[in-house]
Protein backbone atom coordinates (compact mmCIF):
# COMPACT_ATOMS: atom_id res chain seq x y z
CA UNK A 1 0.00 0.00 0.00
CA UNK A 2 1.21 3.63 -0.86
CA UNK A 3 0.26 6.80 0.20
CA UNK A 4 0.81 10.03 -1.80
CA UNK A 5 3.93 12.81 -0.89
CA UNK A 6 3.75 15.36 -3.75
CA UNK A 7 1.97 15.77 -7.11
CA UNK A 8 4.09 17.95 -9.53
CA UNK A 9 2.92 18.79 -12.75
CA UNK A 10 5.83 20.40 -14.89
CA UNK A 11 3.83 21.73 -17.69
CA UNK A 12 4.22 25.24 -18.97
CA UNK A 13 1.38 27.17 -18.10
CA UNK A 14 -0.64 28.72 -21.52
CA UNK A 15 -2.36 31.85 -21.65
CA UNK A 16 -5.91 30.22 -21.00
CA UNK A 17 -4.54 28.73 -17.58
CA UNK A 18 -4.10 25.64 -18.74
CA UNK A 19 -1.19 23.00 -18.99
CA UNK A 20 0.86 22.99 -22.55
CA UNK A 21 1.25 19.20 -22.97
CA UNK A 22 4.77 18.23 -24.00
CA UNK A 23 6.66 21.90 -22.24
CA UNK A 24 7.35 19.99 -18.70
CA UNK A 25 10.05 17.86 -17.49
CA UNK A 26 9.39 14.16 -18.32
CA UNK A 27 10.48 11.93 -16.14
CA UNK A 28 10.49 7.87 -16.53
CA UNK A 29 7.63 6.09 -14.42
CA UNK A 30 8.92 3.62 -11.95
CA UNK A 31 6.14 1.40 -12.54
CA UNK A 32 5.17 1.46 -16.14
CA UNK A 33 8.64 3.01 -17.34
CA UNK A 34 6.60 5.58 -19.68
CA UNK A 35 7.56 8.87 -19.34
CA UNK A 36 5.30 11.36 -17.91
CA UNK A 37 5.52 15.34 -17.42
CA UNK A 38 2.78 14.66 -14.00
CA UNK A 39 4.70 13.50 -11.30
CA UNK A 40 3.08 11.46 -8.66
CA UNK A 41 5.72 10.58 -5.51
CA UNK A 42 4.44 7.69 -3.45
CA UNK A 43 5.53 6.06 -0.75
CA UNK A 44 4.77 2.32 0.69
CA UNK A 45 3.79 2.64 3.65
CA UNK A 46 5.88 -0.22 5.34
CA UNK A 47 9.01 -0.04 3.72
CA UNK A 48 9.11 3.48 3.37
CA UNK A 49 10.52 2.87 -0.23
CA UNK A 50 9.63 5.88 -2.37
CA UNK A 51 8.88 6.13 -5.89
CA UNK A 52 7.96 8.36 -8.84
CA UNK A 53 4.81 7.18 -10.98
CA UNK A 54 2.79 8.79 -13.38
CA UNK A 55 -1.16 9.78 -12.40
CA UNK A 56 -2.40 7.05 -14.30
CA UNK A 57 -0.10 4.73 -12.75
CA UNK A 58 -0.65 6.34 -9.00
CA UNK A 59 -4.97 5.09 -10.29
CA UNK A 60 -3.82 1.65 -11.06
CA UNK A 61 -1.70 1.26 -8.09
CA UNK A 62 -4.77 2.44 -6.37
CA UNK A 63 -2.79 5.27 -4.57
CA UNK A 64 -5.27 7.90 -5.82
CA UNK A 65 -8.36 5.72 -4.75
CA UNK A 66 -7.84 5.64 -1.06
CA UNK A 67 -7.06 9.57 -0.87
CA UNK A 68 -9.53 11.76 -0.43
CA UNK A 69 -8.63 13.51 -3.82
CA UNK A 70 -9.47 12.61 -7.68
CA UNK A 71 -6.81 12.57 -10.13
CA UNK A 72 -8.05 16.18 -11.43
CA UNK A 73 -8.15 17.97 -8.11
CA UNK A 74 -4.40 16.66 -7.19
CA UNK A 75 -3.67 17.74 -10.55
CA UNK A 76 -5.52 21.42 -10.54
CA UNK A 77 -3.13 21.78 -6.94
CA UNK A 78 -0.07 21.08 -8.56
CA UNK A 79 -0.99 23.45 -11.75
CA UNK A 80 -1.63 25.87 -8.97
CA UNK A 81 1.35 25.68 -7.44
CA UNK A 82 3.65 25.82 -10.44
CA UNK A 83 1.39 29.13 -11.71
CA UNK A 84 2.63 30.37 -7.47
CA UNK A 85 5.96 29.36 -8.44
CA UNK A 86 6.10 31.39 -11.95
CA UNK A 87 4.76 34.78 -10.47
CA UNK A 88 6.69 34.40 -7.44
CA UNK A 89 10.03 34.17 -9.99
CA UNK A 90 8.55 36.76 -11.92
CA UNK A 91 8.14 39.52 -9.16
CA UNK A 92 11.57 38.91 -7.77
């Protein structure tokens, strides 16, 4: 069993608010070994092992099912957060 640590989505941010696919960092799925610019860090909740998966990956593994958010809302926060982390590097 996994829970979720972080949700990062790396996508560039358009003019209409929403993520440009194929503008973020892709990173290689540890489960499916696809690569994916949504990055979903797990980790099992026994051995503590942590891992890097990709949101479909994160449903399958049935991380996403036992929290309390969808696969849209966790992705929404992490668009959120990168659109923080752009205006906060582009005021200072």
């Amino acid at each position: 069993m996994y829970k979720v640590i972080e949700v990062r989505d790396t996508r560039q941010i358009g003019t209409d608010y929403k993520p440009i696919s194929g503008t973020g960092r892709k990173e290689r799925c540890d489960h499916c070994k696809k690569l994916h610019e949504v990055h979903v860090l797990i980790q099992h909740v026994s051995t503590f092992e942590q891992i890097i998966v990709g949101t479909t990956c994160a449903n399958k593994l049935g991380v996403l099912d036992a929290n309390p958010f969808s696969t849209k809302s966790l992705k929404a926060s992490a668009i959120n957060r990168r659109m923080q982390e752009l205006t906060e590097m582009a005021l200072s």
